[in-house]
Protein backbone atom coordinates (compact mmCIF):
# COMPACT_ATOMS: atom_id res chain seq x y z
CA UNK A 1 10.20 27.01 -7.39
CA UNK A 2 11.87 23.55 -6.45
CA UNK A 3 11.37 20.27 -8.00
CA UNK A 4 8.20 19.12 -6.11
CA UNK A 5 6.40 21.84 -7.07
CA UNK A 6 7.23 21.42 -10.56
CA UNK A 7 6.12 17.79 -10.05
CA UNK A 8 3.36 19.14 -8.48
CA UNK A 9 2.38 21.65 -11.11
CA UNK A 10 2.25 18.39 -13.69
CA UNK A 11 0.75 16.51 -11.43
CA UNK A 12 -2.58 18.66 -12.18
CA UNK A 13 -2.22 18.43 -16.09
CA UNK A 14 -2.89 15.26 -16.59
CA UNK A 15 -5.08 13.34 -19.54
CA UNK A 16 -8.75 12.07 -18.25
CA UNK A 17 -7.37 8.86 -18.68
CA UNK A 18 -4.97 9.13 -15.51
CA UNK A 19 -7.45 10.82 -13.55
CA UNK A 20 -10.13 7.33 -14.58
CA UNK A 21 -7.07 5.17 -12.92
CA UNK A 22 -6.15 7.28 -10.31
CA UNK A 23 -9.82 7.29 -8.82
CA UNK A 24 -10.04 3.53 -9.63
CA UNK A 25 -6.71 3.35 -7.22
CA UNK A 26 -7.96 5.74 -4.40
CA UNK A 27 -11.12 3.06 -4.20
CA UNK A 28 -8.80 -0.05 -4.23
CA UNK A 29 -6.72 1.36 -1.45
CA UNK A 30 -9.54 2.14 0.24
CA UNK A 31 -10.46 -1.78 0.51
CA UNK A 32 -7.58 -2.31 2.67
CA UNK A 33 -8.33 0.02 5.29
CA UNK A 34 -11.90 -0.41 5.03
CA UNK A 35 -12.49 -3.01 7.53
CA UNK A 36 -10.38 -1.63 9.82
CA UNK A 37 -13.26 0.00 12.07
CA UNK A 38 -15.84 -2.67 11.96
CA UNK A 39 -12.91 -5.29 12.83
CA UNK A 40 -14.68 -5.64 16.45
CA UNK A 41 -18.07 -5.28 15.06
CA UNK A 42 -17.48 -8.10 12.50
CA UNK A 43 -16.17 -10.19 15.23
CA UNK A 44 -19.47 -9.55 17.12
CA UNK A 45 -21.83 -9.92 14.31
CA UNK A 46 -20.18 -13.04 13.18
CA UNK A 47 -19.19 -14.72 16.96
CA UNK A 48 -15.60 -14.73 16.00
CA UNK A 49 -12.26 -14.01 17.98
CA UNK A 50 -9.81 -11.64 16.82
CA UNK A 51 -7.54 -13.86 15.52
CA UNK A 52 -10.17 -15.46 12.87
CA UNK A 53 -11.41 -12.04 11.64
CA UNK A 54 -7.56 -11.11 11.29
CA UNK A 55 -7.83 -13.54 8.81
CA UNK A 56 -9.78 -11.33 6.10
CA UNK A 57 -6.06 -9.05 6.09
CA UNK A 58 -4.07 -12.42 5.82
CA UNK A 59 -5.96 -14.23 3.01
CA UNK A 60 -6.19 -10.45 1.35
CA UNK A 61 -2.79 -10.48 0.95
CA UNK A 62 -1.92 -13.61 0.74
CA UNK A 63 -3.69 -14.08 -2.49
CA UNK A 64 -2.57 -10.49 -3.70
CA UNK A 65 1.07 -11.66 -3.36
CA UNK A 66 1.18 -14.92 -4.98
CA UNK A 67 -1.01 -12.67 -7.68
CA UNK A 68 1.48 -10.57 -8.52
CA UNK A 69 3.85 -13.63 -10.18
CA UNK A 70 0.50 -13.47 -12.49
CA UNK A 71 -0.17 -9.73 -12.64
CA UNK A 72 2.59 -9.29 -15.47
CA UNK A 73 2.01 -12.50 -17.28
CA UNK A 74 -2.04 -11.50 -17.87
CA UNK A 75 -1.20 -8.02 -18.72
CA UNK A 76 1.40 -8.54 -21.15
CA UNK A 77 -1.15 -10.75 -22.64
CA UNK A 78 -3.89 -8.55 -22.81
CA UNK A 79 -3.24 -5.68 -22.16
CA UNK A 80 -2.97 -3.03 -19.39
CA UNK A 81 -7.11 -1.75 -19.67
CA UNK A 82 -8.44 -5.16 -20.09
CA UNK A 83 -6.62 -6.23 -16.71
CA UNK A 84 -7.33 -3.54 -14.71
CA UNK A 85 -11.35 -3.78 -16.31
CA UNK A 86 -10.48 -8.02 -15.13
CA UNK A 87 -9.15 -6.65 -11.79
CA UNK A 88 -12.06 -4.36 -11.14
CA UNK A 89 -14.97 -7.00 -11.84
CA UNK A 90 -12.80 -9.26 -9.31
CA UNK A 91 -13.46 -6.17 -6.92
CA UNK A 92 -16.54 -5.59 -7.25
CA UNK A 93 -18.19 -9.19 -7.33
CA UNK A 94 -16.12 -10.36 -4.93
CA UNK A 95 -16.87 -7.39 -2.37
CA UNK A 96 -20.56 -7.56 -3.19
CA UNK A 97 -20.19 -11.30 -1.98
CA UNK A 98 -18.15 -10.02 1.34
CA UNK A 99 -21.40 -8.09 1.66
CA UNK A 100 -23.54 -11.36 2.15
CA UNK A 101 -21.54 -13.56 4.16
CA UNK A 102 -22.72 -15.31 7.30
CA UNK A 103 -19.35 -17.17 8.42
CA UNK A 104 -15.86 -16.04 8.97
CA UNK A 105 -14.69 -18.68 6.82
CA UNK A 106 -16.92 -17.07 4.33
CA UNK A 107 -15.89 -13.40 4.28
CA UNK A 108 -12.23 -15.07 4.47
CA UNK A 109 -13.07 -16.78 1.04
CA UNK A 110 -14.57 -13.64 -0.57
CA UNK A 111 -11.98 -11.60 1.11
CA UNK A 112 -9.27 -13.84 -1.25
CA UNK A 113 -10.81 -13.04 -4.20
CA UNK A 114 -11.15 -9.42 -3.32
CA UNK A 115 -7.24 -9.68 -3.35
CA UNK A 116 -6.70 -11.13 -6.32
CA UNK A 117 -8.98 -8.52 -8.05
CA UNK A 118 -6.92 -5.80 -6.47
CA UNK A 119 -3.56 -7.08 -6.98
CA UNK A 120 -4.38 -7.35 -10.97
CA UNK A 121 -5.45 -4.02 -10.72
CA UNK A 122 -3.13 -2.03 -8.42
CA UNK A 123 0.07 -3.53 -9.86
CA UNK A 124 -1.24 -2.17 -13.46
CA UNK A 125 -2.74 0.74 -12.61
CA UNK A 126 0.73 1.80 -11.20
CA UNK A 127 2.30 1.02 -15.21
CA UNK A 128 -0.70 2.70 -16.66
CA UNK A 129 -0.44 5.98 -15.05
CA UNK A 130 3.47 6.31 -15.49
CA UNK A 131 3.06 5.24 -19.33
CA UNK A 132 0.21 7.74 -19.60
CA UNK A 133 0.84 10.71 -17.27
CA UNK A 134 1.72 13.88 -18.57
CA UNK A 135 5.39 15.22 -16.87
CA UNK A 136 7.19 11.95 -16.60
CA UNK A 137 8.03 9.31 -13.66
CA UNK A 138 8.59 12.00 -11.21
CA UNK A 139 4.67 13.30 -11.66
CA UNK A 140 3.36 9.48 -12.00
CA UNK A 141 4.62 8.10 -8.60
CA UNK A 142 3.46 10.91 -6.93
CA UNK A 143 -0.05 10.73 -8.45
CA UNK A 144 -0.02 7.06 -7.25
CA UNK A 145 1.42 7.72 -4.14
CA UNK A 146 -1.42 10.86 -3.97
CA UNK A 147 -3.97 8.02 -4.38
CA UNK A 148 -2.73 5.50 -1.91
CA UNK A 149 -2.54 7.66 0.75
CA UNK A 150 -6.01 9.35 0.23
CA UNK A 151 -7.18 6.02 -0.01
CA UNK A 152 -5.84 4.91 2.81
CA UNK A 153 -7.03 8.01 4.79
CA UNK A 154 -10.83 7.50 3.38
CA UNK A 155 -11.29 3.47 3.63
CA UNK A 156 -11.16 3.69 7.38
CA UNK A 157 -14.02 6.85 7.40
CA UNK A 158 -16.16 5.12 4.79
CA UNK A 159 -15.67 1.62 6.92
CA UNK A 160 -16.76 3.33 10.09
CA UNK A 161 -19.64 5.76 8.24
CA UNK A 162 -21.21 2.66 6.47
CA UNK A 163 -20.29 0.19 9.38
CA UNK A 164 -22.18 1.95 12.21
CA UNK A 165 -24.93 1.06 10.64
CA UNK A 166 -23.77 -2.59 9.89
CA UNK A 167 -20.84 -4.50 9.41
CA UNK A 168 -21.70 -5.67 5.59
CA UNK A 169 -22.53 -2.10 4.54
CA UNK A 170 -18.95 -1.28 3.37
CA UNK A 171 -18.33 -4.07 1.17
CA UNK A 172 -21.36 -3.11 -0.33
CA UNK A 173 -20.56 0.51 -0.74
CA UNK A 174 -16.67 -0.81 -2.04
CA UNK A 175 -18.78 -2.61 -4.66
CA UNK A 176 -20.44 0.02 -6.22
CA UNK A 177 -17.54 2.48 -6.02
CA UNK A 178 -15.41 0.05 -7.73
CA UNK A 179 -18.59 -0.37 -10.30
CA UNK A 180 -18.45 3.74 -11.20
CA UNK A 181 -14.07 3.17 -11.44
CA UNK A 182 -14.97 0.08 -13.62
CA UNK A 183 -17.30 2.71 -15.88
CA UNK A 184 -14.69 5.64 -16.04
CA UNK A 185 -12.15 3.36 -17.26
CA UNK A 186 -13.95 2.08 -19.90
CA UNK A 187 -15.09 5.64 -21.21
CA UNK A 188 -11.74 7.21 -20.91
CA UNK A 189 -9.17 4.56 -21.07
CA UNK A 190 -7.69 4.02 -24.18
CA UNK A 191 -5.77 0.18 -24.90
CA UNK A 192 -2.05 1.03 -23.44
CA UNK A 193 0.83 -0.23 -25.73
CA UNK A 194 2.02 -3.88 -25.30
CA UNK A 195 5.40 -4.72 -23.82
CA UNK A 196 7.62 -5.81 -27.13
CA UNK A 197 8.52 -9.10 -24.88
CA UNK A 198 5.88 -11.18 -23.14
CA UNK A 199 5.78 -11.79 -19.25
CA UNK A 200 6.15 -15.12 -18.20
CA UNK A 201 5.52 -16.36 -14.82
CA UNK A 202 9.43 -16.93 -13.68
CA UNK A 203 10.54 -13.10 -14.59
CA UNK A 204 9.86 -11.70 -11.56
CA UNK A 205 11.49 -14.24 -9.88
CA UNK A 206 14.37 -14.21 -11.86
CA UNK A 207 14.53 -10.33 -11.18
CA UNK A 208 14.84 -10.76 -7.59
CA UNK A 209 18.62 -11.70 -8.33
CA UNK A 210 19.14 -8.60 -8.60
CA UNK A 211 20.97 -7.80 -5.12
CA UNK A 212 20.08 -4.33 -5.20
CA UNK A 213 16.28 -5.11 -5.62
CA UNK A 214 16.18 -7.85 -3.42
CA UNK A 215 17.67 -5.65 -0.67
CA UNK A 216 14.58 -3.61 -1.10
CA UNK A 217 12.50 -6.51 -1.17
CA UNK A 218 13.84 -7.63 1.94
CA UNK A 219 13.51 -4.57 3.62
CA UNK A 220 9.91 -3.73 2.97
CA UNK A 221 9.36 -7.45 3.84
CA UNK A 222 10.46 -6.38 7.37
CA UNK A 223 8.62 -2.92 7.24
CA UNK A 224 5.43 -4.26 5.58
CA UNK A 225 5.14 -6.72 8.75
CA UNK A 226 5.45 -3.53 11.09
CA UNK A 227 2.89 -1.72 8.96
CA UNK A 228 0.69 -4.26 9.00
CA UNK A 229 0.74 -5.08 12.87
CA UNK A 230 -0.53 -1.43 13.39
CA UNK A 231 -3.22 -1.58 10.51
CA UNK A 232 -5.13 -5.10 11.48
CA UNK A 233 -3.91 -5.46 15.10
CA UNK A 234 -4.11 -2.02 16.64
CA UNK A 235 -8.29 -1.75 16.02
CA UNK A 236 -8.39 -4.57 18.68
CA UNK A 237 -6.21 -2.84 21.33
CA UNK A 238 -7.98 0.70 21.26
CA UNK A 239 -11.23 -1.62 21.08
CA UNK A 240 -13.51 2.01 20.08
CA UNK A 241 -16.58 1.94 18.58
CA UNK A 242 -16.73 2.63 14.77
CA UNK A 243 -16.79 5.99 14.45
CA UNK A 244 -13.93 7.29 17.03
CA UNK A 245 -11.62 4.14 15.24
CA UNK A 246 -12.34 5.22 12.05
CA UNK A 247 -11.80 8.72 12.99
CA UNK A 248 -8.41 7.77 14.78
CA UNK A 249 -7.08 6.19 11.16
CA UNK A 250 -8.48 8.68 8.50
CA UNK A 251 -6.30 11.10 11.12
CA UNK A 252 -3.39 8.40 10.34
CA UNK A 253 -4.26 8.03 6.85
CA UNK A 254 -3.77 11.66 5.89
CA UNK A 255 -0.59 11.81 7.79
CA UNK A 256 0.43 9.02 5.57
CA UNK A 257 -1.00 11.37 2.53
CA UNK A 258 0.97 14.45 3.55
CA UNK A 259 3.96 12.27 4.26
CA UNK A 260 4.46 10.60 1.19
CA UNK A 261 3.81 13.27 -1.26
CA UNK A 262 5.15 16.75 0.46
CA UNK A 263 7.43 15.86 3.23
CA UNK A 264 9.56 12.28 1.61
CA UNK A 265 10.55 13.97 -1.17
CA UNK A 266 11.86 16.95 0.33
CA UNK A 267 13.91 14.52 2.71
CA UNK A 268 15.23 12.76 0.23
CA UNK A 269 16.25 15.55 -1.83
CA UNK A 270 18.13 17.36 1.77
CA UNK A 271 19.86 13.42 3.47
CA UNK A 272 19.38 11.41 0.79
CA UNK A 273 17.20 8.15 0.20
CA UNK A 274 18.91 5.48 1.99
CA UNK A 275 19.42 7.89 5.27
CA UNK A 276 15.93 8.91 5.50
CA UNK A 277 14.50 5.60 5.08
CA UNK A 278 16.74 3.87 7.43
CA UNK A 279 15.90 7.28 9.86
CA UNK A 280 12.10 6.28 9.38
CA UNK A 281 12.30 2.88 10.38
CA UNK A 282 14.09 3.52 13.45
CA UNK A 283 11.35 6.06 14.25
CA UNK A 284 8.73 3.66 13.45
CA UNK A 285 10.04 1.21 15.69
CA UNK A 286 10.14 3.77 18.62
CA UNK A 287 6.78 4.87 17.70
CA UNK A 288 5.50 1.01 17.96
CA UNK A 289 6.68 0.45 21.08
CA UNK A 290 5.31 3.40 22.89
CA UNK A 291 1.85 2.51 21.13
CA UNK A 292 2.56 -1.06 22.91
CA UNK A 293 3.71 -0.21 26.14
CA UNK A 294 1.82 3.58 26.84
CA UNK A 295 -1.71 4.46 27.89
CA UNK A 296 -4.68 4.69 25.61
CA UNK A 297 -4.35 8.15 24.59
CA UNK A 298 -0.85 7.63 24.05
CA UNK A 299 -1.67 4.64 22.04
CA UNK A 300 -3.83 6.83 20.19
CA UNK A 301 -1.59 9.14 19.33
CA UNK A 302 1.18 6.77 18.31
CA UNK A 303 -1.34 5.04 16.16
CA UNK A 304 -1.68 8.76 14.27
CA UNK A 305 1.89 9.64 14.80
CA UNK A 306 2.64 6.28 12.94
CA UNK A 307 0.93 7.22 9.36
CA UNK A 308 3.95 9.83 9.17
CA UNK A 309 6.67 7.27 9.33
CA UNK A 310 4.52 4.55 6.71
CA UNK A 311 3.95 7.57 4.28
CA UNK A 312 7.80 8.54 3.93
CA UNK A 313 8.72 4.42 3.75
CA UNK A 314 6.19 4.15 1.09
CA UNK A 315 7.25 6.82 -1.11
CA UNK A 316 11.11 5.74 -0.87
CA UNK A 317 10.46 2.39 -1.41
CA UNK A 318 8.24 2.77 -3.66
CA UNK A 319 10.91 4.41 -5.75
CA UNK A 320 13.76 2.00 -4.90
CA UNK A 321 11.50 -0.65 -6.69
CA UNK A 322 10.84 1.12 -9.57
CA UNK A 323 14.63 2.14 -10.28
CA UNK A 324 16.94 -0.20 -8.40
CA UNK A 325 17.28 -2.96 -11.18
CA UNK A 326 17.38 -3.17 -14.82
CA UNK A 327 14.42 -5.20 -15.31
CA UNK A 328 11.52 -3.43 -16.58
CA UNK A 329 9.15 -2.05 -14.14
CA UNK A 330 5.96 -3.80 -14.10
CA UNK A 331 8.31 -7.27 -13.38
CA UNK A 332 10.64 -5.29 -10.99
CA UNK A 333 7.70 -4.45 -9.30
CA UNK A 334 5.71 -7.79 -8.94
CA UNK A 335 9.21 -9.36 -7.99
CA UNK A 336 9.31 -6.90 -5.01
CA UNK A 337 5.56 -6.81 -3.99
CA UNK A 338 5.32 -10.46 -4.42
CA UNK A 339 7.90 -10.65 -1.27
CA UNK A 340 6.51 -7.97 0.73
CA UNK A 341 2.75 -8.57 0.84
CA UNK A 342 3.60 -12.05 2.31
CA UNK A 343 4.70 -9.71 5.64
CA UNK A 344 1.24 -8.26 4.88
CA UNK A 345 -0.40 -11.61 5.34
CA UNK A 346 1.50 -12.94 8.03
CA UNK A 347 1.30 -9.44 10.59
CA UNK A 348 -2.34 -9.45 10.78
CA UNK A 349 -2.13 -13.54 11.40
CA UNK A 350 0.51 -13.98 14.04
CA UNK A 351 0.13 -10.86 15.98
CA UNK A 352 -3.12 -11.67 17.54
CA UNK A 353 -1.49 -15.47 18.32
CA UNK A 354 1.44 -13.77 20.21
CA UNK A 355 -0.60 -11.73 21.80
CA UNK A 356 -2.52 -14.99 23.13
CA UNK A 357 0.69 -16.48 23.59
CA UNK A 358 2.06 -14.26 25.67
CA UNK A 359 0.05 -10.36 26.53
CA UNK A 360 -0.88 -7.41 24.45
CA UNK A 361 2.04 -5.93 24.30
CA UNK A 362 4.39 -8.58 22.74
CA UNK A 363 2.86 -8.04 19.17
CA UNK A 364 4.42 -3.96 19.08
CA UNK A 365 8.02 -5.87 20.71
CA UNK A 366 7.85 -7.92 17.28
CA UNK A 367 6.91 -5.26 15.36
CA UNK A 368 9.48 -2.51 16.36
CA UNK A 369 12.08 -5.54 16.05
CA UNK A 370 10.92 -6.32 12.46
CA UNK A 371 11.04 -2.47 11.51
CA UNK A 372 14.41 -2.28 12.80
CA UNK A 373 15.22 -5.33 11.06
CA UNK A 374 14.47 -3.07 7.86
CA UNK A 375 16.29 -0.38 8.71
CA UNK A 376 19.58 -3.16 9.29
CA UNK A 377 19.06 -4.45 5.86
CA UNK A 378 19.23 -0.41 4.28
CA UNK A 379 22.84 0.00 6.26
CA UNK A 380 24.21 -3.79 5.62
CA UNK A 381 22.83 -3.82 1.81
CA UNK A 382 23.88 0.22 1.80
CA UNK A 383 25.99 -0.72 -1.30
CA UNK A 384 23.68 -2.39 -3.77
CA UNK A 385 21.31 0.53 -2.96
CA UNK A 386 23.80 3.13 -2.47
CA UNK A 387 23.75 3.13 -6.77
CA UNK A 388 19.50 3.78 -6.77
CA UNK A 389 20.24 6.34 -3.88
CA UNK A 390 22.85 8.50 -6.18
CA UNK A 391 20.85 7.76 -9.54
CA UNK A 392 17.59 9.28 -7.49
CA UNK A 393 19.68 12.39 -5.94
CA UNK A 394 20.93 13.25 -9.50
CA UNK A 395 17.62 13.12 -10.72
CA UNK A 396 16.21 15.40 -7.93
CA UNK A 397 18.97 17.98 -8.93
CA UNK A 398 18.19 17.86 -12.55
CA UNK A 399 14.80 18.43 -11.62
CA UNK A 400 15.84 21.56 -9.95
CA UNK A 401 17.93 22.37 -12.37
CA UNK A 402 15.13 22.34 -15.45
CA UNK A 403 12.25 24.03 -12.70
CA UNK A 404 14.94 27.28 -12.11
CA UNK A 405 14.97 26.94 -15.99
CA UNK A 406 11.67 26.47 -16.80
CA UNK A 407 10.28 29.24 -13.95
């Protein structure tokens, strides 16, 4: 029995409480897939062009990043349960709003709230569940990285289920799911300990001098932008109708599940962290292009093909993040998210401008450069990482070490 499956035994024995936050999660990610079927019909139902309804992913994440310089500040004031319960009412009101717009600029608006909601409550819910799962880090990231990648399978089927029907249906449904995550919470989530040391709004900031994790930062920056060209741009050049889109990403989305939870680690564990990653991104890059430059079908597939690649870059990452620095993790975190989700906003913005700039398939040239932009910074900034990379190896081989025990 090897490490994983020691992590994934614990994974399964874990307190209500981290199952409560762990749903809540798998419903936030699912908001940022969600409109990624109904992008066309939005457009339609709203008489917008593709680069104005790109604009619910940009002010999404636009908001969410700036957020995350607050994220640590509220919840080292408050607590971690009352800001994800904050986060969660942010959710669901502003979703429920989404529901009832009848302007682009509208849904844009609600869509900003949306993000801030989310961004309190994913950057907490990721502390919460490694403070309160049973079986250590190890289990807790892969728990979270269980629920980001089911979430991001499901948004996509529950955008194009509900959005067949209409376009405002899956805010609406995102609304009441995050209601039900709102009640579980407060039945089985207990007030989390406070940090000894108050957040203030300059700490993650300051954090980022640490070279090591602002080589990460600046790598997902890159990546995030790739990611993010094929998850708000890519509806709008297989232009399918809700269902066969939405079937085409839930197909990508569990990729990206399977990825990130049962194939990175194993990876990482057999080349190492920094090889694998930098391995990914060149693979994404290749992967981009083709979708750019091939037929449908083969953009179809490339679309799919692509979820593999995210899912292994978000589980390393992830962990570079979390352990690269000595600043605690909740600010080591917003420090790094607050740099990449400004990629996030910017993807889903400029790629349909190129695209009118210049043809369809100078967005994917972008996008494969960014991604191998990444995958430079990993190799150039190998030795401020190279210290995470080892620190994560020995840890893998302990791992082993106390499963062969254990078993």
């Amino acid at each position: 029995m090897d490490a994983f499956d020691a992590g994934a035994g614990s994974l399964l024995r874990q307190p209500k409480a981290v199952w409560a936050t762990a749903g809540a999660s798998v419903v936030a990610f699912m908001g940022i897939g969600l409109v990624d079927p109904i992008l066309p019909s939005i457009a339609q139902g709203l008489d917008a062009t593709a680069s104005q309804v790109s604009l619910l992913f940009t002010s999404y994440f636009l908001i969410t990043a700036v957020a995350m310089l607050v994220t640590g500040f509220v919840s080292s004031r408050i607590g971690g349960r009352k800001t994800l319960l904050l986060g969660l009412a942010f959710v669901v009101v502003f979703a429920g709003l989404a529901g009832t717009s009848n302007s682009v600029a509208e849904l844009v608006g609600f869509r900003a709230g949306w993000g801030l909601g989310n961004a309190l409550f994913v950057s907490t819910a990721l502390a919460v569940i490694v403070g309160a799962a049973a079986g250590g880090s190890a289990a807790a990231i892969l728990l979270y990285e269980s629920a980001l990648g089911l979430g991001m399978a499901c948004g996509p089927l529950l955008g194009a289920l509900l959005g067949d029907a209409n376009w405002r249906y899956p805010f609406f449904g995102t609304a009441f799911l995050m209601a039900v995550g709102f009640l579980c919470i407060t039945v089985f989530l207990k007030e989390q300990p406070r940090p000894a040391r108050k957040t203030s709004l300059l700490d993650p900031l300051k954090a980022l001098g640490h070279g090591g994790l602002a080589s990460a930062a600046a790598s997902a920056f890159f990546y995030n932008y790739t990611f993010f060209t094929v998850l708000a741009f890519t509806p709008f050049v297989l232009n399918m109708t809700p269902y066969k889109s939405g079937a085409v990403f839930f197909a990508w989305g569990v990729l990206l599940a399977v990825f990130s939870v049962l194939v990175a680690p194993r990876l990482q564990r057999r080349f190492g962290s920094l090889k694998v990653l930098g391995g990914s991104l060149v693979l994404l890059a290749v992967d981009v292009l083709a979708l750019g430059y091939g037929s449908h079908a083969v953009a179809i597939v490339c679309t799919i093909l692509s979820g593999a690649f995210i899912g292994v870059n978000n589980t390393v990452y992830t962990e570079l993040a979390l352990g690269v620095s000595d600043a605690p993790r909740p600010v080591a975190s917003a420090g790094y998210n607050f740099v990449r989700w400004f990629a996030a906003a910017a993807a889903p913005y400029f790629a349909p401008k190129i695209e009118e700039w210049s043809d369809i398939h100078m967005p994917f040239v972008v996008a494969a450069v960014t991604a191998v932009l990444g995958a430079l910074v990993v190799v150039v900034r190998r030795n401020a990482l190279t210290h995470e990379a080892e620190e994560l190896e020995s840890k893998h081989a302990t791992e082993d070490s106390v499963a062969v025990f254990v078993n």
